[in-house]
PDB file of N, CA and C in Angstrom:
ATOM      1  N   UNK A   1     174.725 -15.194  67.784  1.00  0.00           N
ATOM      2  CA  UNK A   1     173.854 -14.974  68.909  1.00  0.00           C
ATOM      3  C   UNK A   1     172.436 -15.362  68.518  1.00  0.00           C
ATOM      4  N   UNK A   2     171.548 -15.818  69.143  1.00  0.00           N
ATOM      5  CA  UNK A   2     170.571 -16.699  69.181  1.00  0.00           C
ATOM      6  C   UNK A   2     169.473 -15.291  69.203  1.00  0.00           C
ATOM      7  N   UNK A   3     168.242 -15.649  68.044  1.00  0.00           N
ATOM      8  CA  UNK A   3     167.301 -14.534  68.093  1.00  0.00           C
ATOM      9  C   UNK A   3     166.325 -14.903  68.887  1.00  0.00           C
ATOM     10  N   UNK A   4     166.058 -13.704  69.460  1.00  0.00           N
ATOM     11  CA  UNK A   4     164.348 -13.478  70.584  1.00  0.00           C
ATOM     12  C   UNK A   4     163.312 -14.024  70.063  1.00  0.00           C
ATOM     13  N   UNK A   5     162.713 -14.747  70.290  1.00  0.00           N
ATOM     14  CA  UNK A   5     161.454 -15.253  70.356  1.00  0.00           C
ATOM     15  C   UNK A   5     160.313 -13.797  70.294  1.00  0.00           C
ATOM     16  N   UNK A   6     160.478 -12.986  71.172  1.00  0.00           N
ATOM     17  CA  UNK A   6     159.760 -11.624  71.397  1.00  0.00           C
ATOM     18  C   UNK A   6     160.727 -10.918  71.042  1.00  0.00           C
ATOM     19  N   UNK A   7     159.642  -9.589  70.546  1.00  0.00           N
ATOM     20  CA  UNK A   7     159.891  -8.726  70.187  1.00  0.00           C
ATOM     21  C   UNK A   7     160.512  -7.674  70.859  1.00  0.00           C
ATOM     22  N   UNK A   8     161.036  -6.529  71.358  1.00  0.00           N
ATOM     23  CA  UNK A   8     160.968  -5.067  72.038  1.00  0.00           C
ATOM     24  C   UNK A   8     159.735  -4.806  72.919  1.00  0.00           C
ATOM     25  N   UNK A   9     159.069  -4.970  71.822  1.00  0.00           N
ATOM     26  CA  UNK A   9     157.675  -4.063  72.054  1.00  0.00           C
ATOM     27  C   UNK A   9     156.876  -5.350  73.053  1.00  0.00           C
ATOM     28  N   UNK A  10     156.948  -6.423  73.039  1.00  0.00           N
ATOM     29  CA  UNK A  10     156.210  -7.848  73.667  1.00  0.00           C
ATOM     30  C   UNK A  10     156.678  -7.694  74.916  1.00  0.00           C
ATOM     31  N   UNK A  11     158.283  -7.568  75.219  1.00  0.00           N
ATOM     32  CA  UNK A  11     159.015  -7.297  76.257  1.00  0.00           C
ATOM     33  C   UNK A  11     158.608  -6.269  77.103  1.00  0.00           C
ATOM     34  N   UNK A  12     158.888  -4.893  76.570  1.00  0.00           N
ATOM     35  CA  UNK A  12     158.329  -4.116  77.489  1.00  0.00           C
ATOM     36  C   UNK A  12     156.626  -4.033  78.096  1.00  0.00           C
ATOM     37  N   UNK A  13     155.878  -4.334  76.676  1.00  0.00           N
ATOM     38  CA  UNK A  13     154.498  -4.373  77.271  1.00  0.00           C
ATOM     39  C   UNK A  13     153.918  -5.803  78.357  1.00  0.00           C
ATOM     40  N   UNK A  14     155.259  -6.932  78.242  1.00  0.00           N
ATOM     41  CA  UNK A  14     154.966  -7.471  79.724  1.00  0.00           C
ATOM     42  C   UNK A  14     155.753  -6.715  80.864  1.00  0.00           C
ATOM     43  N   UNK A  15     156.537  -6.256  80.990  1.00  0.00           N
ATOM     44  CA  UNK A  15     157.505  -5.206  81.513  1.00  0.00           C
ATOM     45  C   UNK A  15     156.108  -4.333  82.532  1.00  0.00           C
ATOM     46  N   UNK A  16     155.066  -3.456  81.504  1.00  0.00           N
ATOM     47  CA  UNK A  16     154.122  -2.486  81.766  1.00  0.00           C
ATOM     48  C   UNK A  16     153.153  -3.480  82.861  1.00  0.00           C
ATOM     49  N   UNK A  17     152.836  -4.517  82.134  1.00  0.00           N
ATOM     50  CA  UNK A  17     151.551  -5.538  83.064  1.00  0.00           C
ATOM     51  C   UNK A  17     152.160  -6.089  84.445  1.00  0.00           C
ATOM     52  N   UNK A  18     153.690  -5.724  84.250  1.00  0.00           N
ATOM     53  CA  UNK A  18     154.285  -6.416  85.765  1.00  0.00           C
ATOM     54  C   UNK A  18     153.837  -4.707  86.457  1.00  0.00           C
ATOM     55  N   UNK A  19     154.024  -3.443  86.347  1.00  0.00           N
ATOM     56  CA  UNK A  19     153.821  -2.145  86.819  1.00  0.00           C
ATOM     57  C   UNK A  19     152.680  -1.919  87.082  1.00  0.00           C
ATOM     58  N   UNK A  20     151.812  -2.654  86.507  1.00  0.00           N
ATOM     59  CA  UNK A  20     150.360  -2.572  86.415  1.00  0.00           C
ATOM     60  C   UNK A  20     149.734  -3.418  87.916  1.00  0.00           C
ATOM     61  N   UNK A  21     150.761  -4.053  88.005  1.00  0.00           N
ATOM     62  CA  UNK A  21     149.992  -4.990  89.245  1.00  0.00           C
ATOM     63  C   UNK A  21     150.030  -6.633  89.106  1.00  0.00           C
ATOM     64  N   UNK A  22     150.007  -7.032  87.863  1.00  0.00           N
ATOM     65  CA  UNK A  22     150.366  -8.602  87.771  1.00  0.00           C
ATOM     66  C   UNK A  22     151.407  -9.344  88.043  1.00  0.00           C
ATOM     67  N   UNK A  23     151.920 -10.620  88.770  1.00  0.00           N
ATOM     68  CA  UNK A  23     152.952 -10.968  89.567  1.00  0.00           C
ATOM     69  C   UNK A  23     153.713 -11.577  88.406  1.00  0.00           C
ATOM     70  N   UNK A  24     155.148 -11.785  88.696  1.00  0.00           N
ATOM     71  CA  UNK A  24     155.685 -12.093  87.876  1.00  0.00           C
ATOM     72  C   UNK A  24     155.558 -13.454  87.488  1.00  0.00           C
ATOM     73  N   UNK A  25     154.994 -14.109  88.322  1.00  0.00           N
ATOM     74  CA  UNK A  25     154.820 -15.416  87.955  1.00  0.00           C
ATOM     75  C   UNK A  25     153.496 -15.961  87.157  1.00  0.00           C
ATOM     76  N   UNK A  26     152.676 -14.704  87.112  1.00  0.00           N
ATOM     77  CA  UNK A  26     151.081 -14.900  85.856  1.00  0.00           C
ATOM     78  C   UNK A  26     152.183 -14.577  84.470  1.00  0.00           C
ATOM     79  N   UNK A  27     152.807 -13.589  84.651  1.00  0.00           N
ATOM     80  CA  UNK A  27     153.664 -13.241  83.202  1.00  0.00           C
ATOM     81  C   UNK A  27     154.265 -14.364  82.667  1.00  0.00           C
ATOM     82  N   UNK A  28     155.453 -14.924  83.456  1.00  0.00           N
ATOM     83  CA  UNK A  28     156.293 -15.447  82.919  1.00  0.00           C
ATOM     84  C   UNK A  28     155.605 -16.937  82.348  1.00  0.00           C
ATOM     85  N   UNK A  29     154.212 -17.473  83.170  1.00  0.00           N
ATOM     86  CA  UNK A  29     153.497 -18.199  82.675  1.00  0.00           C
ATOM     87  C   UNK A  29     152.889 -18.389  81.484  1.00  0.00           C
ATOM     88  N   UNK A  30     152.237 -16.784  81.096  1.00  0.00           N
ATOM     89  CA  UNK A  30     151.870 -16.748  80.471  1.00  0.00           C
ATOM     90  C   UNK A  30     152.798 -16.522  78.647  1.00  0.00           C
ATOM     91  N   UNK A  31     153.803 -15.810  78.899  1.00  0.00           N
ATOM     92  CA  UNK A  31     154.945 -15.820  77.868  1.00  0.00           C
ATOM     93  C   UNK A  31     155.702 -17.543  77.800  1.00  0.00           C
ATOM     94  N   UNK A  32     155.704 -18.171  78.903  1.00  0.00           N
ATOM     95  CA  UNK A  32     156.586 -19.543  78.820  1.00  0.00           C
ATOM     96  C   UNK A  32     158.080 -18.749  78.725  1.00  0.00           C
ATOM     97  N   UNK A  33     158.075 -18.221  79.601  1.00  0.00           N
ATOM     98  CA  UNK A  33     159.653 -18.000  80.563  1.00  0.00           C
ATOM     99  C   UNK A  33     160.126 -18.123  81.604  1.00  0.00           C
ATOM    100  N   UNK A  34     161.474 -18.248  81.799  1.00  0.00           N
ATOM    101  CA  UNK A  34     161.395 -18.188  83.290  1.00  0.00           C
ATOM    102  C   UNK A  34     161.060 -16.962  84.292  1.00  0.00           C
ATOM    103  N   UNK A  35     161.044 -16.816  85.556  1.00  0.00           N
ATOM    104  CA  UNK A  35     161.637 -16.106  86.237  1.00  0.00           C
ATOM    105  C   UNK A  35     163.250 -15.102  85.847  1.00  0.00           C
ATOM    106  N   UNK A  36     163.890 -15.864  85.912  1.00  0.00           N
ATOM    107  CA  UNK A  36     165.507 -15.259  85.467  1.00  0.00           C
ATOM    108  C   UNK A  36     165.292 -14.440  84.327  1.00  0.00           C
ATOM    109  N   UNK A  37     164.929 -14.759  83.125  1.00  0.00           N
ATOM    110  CA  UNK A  37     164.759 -14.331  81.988  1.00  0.00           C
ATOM    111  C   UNK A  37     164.172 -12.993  82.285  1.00  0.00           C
ATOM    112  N   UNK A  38     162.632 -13.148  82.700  1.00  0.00           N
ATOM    113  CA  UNK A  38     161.939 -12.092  82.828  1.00  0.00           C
ATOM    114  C   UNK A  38     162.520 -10.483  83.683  1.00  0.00           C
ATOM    115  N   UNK A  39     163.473 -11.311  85.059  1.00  0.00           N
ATOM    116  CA  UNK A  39     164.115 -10.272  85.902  1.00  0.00           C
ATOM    117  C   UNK A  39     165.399  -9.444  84.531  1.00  0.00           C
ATOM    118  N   UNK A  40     165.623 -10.786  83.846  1.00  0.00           N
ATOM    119  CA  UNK A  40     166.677  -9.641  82.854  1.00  0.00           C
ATOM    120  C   UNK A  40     166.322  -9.163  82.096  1.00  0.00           C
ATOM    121  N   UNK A  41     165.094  -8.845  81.396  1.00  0.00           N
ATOM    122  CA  UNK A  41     164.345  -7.811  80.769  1.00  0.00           C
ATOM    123  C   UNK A  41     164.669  -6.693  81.620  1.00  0.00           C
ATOM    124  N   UNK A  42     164.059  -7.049  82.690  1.00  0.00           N
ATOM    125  CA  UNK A  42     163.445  -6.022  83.689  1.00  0.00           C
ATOM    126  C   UNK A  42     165.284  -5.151  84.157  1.00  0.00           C
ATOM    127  N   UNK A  43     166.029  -5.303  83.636  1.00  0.00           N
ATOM    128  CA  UNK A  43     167.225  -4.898  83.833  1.00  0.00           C
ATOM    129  C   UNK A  43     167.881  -4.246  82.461  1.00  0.00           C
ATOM    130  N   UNK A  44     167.419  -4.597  81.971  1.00  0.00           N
ATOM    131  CA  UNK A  44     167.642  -4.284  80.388  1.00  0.00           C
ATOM    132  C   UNK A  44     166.840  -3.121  79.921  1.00  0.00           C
ATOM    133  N   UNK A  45     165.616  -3.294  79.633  1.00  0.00           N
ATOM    134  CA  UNK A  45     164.026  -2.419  79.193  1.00  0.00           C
ATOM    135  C   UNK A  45     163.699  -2.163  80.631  1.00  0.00           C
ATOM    136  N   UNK A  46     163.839  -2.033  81.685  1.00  0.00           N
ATOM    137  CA  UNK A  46     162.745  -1.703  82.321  1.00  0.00           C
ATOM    138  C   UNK A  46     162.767   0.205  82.447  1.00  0.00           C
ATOM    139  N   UNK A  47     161.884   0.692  82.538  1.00  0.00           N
ATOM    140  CA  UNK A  47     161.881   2.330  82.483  1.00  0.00           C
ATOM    141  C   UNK A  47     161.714   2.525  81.137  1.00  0.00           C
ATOM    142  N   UNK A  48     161.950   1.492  80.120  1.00  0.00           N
ATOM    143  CA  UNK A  48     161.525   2.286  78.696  1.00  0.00           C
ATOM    144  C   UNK A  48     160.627   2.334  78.271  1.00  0.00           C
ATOM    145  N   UNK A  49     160.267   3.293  76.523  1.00  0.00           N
ATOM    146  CA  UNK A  49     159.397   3.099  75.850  1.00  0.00           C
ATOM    147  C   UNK A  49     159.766   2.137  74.548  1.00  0.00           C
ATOM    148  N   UNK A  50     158.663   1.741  73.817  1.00  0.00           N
ATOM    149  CA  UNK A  50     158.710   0.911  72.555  1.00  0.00           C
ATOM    150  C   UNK A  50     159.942   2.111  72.156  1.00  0.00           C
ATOM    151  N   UNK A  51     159.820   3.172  71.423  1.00  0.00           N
ATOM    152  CA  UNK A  51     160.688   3.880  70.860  1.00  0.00           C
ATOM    153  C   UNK A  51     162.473   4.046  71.419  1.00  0.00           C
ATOM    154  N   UNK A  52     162.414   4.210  72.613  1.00  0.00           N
ATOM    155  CA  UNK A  52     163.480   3.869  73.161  1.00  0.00           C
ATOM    156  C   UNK A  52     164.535   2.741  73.045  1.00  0.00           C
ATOM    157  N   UNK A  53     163.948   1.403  72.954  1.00  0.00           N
ATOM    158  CA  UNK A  53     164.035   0.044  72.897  1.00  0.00           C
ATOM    159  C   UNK A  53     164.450  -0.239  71.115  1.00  0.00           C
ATOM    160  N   UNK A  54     163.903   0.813  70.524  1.00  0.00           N
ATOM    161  CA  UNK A  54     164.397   0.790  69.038  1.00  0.00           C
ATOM    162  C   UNK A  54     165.677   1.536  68.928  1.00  0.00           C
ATOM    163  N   UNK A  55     165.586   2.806  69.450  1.00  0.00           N
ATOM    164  CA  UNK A  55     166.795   3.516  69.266  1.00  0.00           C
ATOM    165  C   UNK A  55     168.219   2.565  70.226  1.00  0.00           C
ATOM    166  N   UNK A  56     167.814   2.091  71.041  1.00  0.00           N
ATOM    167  CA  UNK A  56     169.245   1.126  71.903  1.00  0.00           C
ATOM    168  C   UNK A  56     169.187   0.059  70.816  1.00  0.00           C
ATOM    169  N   UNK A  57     168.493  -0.767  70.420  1.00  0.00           N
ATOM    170  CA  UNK A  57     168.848  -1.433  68.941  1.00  0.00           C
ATOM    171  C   UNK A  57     169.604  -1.096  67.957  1.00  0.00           C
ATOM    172  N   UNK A  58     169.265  -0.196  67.884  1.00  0.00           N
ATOM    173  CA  UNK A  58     170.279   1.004  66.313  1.00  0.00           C
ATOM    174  C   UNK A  58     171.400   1.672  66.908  1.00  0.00           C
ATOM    175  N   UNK A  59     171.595   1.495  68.298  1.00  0.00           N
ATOM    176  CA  UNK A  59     172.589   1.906  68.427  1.00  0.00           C
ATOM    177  C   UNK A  59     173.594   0.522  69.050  1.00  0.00           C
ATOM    178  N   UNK A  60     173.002  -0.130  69.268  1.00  0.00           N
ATOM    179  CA  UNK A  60     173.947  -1.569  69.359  1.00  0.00           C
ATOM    180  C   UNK A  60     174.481  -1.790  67.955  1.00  0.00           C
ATOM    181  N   UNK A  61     173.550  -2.056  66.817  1.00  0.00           N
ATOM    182  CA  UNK A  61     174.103  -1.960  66.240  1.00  0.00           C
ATOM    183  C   UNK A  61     174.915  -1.384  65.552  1.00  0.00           C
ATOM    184  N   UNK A  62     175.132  -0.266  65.233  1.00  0.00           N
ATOM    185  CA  UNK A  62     175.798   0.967  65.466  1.00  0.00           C
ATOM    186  C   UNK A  62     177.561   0.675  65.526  1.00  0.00           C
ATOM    187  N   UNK A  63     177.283   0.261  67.068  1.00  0.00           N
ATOM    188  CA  UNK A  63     178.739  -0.019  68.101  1.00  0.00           C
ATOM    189  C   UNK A  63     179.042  -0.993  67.612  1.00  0.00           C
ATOM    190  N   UNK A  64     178.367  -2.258  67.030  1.00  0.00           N
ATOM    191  CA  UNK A  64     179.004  -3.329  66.620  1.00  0.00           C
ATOM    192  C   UNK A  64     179.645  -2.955  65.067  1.00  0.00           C
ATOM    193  N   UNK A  65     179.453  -2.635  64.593  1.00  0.00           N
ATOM    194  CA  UNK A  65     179.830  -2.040  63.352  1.00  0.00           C
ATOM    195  C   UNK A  65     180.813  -1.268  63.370  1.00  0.00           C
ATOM    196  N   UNK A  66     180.751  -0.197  64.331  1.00  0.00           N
ATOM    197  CA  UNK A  66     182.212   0.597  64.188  1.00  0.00           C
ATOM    198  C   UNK A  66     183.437  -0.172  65.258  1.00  0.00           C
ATOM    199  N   UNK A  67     182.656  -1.157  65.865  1.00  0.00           N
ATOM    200  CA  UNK A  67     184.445  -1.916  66.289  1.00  0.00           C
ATOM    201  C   UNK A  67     184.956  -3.198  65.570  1.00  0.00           C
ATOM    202  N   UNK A  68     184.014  -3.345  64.895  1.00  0.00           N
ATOM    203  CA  UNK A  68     184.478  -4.317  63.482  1.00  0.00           C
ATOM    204  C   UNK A  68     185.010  -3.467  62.857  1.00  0.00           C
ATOM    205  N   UNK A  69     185.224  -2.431  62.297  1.00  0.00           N
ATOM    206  CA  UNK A  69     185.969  -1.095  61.608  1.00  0.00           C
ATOM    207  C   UNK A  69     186.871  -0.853  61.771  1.00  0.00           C
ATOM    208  N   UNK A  70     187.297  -0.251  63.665  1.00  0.00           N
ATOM    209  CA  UNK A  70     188.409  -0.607  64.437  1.00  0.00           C
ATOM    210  C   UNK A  70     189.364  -1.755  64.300  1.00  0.00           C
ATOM    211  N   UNK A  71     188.644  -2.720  64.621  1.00  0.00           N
ATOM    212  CA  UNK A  71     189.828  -4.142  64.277  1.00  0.00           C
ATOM    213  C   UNK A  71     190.015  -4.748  63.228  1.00  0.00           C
ATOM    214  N   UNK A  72     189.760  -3.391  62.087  1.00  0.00           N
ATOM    215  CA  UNK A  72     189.797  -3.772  60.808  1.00  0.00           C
ATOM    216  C   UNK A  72     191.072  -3.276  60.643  1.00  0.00           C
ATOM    217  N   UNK A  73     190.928  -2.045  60.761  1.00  0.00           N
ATOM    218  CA  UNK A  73     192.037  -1.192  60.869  1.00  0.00           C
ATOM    219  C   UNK A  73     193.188  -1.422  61.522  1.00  0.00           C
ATOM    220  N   UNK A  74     192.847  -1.937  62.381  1.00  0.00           N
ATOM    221  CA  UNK A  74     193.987  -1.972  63.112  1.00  0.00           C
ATOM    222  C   UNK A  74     194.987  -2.893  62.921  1.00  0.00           C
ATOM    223  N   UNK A  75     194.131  -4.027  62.108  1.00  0.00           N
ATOM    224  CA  UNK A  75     194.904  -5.245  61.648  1.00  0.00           C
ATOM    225  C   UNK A  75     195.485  -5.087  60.505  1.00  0.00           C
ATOM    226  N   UNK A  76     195.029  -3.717  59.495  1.00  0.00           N
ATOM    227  CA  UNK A  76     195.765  -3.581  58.434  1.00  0.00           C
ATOM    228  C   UNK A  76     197.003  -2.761  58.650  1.00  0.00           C
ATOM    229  N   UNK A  77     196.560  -1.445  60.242  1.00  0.00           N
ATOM    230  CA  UNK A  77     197.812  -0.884  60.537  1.00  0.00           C
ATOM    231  C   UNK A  77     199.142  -1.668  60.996  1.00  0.00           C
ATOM    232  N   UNK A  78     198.602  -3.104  61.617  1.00  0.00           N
ATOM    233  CA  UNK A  78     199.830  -3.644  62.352  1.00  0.00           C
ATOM    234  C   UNK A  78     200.645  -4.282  61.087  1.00  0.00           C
ATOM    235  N   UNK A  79     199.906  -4.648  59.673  1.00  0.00           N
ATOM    236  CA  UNK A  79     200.519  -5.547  58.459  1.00  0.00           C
ATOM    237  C   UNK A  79     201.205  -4.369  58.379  1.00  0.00           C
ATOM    238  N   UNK A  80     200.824  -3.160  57.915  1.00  0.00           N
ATOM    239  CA  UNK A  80     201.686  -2.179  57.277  1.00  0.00           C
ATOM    240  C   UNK A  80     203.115  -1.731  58.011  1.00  0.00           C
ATOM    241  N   UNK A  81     203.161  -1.903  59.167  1.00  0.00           N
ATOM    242  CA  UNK A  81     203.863  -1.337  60.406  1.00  0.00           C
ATOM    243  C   UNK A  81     204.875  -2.648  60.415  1.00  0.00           C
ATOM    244  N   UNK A  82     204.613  -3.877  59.636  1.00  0.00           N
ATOM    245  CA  UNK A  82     205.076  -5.146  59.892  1.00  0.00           C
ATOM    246  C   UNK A  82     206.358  -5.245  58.289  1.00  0.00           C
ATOM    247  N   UNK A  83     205.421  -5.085  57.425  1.00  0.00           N
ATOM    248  CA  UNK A  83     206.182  -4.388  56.197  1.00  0.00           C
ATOM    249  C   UNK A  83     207.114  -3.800  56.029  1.00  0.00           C
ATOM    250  N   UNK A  84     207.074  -2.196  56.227  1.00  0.00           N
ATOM    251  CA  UNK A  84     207.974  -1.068  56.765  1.00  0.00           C
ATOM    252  C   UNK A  84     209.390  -1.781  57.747  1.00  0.00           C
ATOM    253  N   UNK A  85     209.041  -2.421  58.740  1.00  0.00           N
ATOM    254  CA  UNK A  85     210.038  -2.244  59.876  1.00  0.00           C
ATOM    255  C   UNK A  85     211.348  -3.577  59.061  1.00  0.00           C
ATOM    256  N   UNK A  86     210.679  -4.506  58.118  1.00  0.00           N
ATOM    257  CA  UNK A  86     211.075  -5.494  57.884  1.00  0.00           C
ATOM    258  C   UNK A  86     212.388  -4.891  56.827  1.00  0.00           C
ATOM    259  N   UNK A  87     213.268  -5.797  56.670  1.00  0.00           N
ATOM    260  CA  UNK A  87     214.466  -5.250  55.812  1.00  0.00           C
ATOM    261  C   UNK A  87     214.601  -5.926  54.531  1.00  0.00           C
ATOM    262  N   UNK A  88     214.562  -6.039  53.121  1.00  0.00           N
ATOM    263  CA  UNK A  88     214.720  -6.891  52.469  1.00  0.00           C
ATOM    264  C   UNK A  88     216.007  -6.975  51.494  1.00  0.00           C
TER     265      UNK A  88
END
């Protein structure tokens, strides 16, 4: 997956200047984004804080980690289960 250019914290504090009163189209000018982009922030972060925006980070990662774990497991339960059933 392709890394952000911006940060959390860049995101939401254009996020704040769109709440503040500036149109989305001075923002997205001014960052060099689109429209689209900017509305999916605004779907993502919008209502948060910097701190918030860290903790959904740590917890993405988090989730990605324990279902790599899962289909770790699970691929060693199906070898073992594959073993066992086999007759030699």
């Amino acid at each position: 997956m392709r890394k952000s250019r911006y940060t959390e914290e860049q995101i939401i504090l254009a996020l704040k200047e769109h709440e503040a009163g500036r149109t989305t189209a001075q923002i997205c000018r001014k960052l060099g984004v689109s429209e689209q982009t900017f509305y999916r922030w605004k779907a993502k972060f919008g209502g948060m804080d910097v701190a918030d925006a860290k903790r959904l980070k740590g917890l993405e990662e988090e989730n990605r980690k324990l279902k790599q774990l899962v289909g770790e497991l699970s691929l060693d339960n199906q070898g073992l289960r594959f073993l066992l059933t086999k007759k030699f």
